[in-house]
C-alpha atoms as a PDB file:
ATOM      1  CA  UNK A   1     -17.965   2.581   3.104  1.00  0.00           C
ATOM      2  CA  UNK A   2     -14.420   2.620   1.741  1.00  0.00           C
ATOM      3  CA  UNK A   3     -13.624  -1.419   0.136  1.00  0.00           C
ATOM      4  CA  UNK A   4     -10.371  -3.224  -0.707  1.00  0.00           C
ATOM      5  CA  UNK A   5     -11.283  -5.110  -3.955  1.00  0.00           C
ATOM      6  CA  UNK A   6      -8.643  -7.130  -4.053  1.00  0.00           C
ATOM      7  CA  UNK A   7      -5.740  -6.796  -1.866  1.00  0.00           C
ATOM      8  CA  UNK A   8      -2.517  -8.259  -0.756  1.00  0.00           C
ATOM      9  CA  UNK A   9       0.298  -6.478   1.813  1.00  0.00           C
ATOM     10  CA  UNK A  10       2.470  -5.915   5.114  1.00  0.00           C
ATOM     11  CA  UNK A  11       3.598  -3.295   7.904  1.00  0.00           C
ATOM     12  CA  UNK A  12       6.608  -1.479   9.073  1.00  0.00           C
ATOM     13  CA  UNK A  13       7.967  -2.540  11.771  1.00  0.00           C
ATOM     14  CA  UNK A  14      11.338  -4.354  10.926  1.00  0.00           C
ATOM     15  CA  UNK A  15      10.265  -8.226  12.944  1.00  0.00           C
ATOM     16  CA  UNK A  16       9.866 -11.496  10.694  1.00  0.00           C
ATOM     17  CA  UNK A  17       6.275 -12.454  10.597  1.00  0.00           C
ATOM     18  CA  UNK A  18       5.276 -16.296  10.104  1.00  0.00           C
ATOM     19  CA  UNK A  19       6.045 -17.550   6.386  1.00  0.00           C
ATOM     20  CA  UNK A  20       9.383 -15.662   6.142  1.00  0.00           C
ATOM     21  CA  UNK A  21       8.338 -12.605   5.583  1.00  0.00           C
ATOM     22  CA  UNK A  22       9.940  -9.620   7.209  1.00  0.00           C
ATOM     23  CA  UNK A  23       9.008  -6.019   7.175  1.00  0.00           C
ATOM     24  CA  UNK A  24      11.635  -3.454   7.187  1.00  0.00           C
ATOM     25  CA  UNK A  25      10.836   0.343   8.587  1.00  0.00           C
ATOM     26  CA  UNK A  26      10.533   3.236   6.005  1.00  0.00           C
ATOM     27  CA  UNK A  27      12.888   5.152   8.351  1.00  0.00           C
ATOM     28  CA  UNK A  28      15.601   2.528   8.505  1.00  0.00           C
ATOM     29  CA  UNK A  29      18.279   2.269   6.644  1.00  0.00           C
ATOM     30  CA  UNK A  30      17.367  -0.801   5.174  1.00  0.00           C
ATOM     31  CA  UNK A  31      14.727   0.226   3.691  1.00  0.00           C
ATOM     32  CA  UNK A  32      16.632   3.144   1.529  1.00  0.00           C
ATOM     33  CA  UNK A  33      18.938  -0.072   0.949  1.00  0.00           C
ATOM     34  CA  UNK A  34      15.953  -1.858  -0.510  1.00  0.00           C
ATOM     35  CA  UNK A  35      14.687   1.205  -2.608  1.00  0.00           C
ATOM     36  CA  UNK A  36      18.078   2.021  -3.859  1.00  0.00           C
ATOM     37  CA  UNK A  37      18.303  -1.311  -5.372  1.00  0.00           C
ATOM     38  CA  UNK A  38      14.711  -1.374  -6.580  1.00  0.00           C
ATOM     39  CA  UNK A  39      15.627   1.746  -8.477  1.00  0.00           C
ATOM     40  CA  UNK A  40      18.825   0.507  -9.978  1.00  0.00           C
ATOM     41  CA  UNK A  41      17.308  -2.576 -11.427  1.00  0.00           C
ATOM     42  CA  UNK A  42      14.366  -2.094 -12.751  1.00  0.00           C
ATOM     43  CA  UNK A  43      14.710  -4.532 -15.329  1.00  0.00           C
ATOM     44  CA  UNK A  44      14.327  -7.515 -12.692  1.00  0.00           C
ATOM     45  CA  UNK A  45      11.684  -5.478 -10.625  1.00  0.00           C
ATOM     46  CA  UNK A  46       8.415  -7.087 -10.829  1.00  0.00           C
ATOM     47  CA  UNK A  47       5.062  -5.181 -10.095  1.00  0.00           C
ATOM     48  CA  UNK A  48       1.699  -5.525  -8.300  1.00  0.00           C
ATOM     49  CA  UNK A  49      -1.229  -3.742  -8.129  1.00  0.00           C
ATOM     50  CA  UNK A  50      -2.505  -5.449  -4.793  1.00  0.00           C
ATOM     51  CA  UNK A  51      -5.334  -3.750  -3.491  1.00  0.00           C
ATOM     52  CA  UNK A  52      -8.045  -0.859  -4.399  1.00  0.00           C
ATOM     53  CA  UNK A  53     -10.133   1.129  -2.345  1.00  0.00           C
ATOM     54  CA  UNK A  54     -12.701   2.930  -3.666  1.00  0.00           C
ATOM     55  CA  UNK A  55     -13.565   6.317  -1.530  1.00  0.00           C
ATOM     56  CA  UNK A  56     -17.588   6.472  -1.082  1.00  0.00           C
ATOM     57  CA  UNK A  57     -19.372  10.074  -0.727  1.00  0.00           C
ATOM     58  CA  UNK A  58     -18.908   9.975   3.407  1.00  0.00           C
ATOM     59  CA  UNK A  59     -14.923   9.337   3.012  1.00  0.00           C
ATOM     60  CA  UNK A  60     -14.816  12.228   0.359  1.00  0.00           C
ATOM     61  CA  UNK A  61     -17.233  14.256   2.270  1.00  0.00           C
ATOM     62  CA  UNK A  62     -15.207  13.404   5.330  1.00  0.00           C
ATOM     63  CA  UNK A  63     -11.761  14.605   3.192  1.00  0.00           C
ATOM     64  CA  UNK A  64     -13.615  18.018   2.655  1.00  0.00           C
ATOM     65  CA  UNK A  65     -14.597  18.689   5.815  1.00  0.00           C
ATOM     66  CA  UNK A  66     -10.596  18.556   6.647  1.00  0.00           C
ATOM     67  CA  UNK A  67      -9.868  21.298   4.514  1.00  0.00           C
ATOM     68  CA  UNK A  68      -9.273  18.848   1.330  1.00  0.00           C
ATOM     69  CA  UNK A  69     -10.832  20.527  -1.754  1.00  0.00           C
ATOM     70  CA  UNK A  70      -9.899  17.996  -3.849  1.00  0.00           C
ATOM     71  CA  UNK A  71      -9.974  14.960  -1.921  1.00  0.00           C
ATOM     72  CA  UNK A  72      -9.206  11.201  -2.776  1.00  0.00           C
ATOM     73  CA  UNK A  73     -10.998   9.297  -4.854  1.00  0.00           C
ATOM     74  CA  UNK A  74      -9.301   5.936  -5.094  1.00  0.00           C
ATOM     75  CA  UNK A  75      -6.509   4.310  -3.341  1.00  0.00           C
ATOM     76  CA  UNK A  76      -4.408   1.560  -4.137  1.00  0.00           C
ATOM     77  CA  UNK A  77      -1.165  -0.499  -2.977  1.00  0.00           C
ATOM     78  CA  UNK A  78       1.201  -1.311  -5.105  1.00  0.00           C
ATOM     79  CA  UNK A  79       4.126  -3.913  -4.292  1.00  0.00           C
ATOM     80  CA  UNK A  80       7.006  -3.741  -6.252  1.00  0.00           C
ATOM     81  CA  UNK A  81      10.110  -6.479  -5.526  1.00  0.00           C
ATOM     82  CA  UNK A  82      12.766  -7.989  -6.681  1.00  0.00           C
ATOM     83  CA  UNK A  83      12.774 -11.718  -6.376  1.00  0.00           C
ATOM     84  CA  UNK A  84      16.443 -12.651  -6.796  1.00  0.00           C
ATOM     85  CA  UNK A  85      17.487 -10.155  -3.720  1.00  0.00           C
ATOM     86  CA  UNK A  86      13.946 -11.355  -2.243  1.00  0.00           C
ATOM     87  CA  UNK A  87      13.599  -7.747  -1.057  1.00  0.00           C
ATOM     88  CA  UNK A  88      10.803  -5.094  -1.939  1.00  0.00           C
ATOM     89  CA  UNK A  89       8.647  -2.141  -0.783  1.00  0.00           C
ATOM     90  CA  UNK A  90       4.796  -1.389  -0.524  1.00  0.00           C
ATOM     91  CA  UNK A  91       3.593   1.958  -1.897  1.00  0.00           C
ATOM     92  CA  UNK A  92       0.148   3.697  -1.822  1.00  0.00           C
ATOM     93  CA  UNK A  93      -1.408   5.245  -4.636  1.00  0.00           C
ATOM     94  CA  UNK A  94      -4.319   7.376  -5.236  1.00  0.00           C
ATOM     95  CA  UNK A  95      -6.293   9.514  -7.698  1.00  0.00           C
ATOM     96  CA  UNK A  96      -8.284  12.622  -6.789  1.00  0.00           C
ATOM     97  CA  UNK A  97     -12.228  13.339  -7.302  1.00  0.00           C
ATOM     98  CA  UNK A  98     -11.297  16.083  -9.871  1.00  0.00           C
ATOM     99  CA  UNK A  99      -9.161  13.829 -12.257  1.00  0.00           C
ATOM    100  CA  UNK A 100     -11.213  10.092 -11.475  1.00  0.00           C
ATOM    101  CA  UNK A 101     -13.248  10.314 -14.224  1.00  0.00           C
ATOM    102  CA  UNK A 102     -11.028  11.108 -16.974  1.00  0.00           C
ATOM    103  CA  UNK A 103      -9.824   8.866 -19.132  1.00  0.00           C
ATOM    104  CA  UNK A 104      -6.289   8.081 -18.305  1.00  0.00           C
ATOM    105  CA  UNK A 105      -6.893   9.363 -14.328  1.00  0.00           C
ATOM    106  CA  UNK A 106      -3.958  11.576 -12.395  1.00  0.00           C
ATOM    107  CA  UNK A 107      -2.884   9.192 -10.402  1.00  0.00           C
ATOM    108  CA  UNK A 108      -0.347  10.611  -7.315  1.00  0.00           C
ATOM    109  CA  UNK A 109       2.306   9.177  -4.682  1.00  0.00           C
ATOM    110  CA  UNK A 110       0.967   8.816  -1.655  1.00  0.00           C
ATOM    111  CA  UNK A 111       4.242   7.540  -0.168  1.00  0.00           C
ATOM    112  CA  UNK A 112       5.834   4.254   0.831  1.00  0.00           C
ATOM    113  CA  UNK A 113       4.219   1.962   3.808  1.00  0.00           C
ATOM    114  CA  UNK A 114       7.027  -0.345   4.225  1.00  0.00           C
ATOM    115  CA  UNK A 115       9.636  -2.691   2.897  1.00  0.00           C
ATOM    116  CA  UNK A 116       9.975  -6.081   2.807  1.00  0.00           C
ATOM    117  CA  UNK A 117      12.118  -9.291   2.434  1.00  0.00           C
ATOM    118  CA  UNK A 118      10.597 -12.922   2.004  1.00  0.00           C
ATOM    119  CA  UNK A 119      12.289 -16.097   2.057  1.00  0.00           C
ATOM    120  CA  UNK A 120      10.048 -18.017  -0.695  1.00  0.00           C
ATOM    121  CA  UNK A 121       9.475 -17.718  -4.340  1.00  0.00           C
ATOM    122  CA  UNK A 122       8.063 -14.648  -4.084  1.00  0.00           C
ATOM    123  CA  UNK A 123       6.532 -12.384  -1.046  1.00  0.00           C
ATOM    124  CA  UNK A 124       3.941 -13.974   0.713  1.00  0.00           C
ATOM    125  CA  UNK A 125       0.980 -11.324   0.072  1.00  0.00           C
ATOM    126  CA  UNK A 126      -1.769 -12.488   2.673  1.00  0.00           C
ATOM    127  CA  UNK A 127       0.765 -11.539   5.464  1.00  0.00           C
ATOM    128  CA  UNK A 128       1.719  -8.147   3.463  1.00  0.00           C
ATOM    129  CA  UNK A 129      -2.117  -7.415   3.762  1.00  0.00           C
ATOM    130  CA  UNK A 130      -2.040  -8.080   7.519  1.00  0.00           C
ATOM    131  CA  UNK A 131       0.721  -5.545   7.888  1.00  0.00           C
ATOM    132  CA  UNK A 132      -0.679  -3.179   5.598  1.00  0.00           C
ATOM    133  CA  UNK A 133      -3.985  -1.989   6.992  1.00  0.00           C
ATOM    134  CA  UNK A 134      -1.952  -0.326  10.521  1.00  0.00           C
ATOM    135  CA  UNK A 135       0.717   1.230   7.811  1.00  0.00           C
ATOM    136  CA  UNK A 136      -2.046   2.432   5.620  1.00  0.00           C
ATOM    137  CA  UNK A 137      -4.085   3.804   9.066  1.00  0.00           C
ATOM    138  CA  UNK A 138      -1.177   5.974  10.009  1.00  0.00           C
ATOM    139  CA  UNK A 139      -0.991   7.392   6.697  1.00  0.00           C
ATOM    140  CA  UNK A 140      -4.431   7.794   6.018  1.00  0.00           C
ATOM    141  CA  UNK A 141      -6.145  10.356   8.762  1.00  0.00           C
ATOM    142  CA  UNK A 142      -9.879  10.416   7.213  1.00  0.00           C
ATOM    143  CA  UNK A 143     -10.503   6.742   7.449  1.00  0.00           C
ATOM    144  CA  UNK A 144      -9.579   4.011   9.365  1.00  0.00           C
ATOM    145  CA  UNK A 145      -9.053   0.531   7.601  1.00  0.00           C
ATOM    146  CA  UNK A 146      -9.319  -2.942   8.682  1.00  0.00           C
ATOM    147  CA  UNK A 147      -9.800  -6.703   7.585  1.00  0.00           C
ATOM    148  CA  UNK A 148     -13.517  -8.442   7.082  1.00  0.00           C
ATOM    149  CA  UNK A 149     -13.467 -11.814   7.179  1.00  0.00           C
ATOM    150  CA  UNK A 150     -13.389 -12.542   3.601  1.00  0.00           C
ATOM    151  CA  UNK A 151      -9.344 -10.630   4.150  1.00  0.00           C
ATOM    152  CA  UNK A 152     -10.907  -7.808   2.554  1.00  0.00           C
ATOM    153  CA  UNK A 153     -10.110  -4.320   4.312  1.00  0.00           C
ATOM    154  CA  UNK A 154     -13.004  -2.244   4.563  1.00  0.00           C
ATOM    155  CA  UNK A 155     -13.666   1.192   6.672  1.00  0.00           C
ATOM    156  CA  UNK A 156     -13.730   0.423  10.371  1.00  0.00           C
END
């Protein structure tokens, strides 16, 4: 069964969720806004690695099956934002079966989810995890994600 470990998150959809967040599209143009100033600042961009998900042999058997020869290993999100524009995207991450083991692991782009903006200190990361597991399920086709009770996304 495919695990979170720790996560925080949120979706694309572009609609303020309770707690002042708001998540912006990936096809929008605020959202290349919001990358475009990530990128030029990257002095005042903070990171964080907010979830893992560890890919058990029945996801990486399921990956083969699809025609993946190397298939995923490990996922993970990734927030990055800048907290004076309050503005910042969620990324996914992973590293393949072949390079996992090593000691400094390949680890690849699996693409943005979504942006965000937040009205508080910083982004609110329980609701980015609420929005994350749909954005993650359309990106991901050999599992399908979603929260336990403990907030914790596991395999559905």
């Amino acid at each position: 069964m495919t695990e979170f470990l720790s996560i925080r998150a949120c979706d694309g959809v572009g609609t303020w969720h309770g707690a002042g967040m708001e998540t912006v599209k990936t096809t929008s143009q605020d959202y290349a806004d919001i990358e475009e100033l990530l990128g030029e600042n990257p002095d005042v961009t903070e990171l964080e690695m907010l979830a893992g998900i560890d890919c058990d042999e029945g996801d990486i058997e399921t990956q083969r099956e699809n025609g993946d020869e190397d298939p995923m290993a490990t996922i993970e999100l990734i927030a990055q934002w800048n907290a004076e524009t309050k503005e910042g995207i969620l990324d996914w991450y992973f590293a393949r079966a072949s390079t996992i083991n090593l000691e400094e692991p390949v680890i690849e782009h699996g693409g943005p989810l979504f942006g965000f903006r937040f009205t508080s200190e910083e982004p609110d990361f329980e609701s980015i995890l609420e929005h994350a597991v749909p954005a993650l399920n359309e990106s991901v086709d050999w599992a399908e994600f979603a929260l336990n009770d403990e907030e914790e996304v596991e395999e559905a």
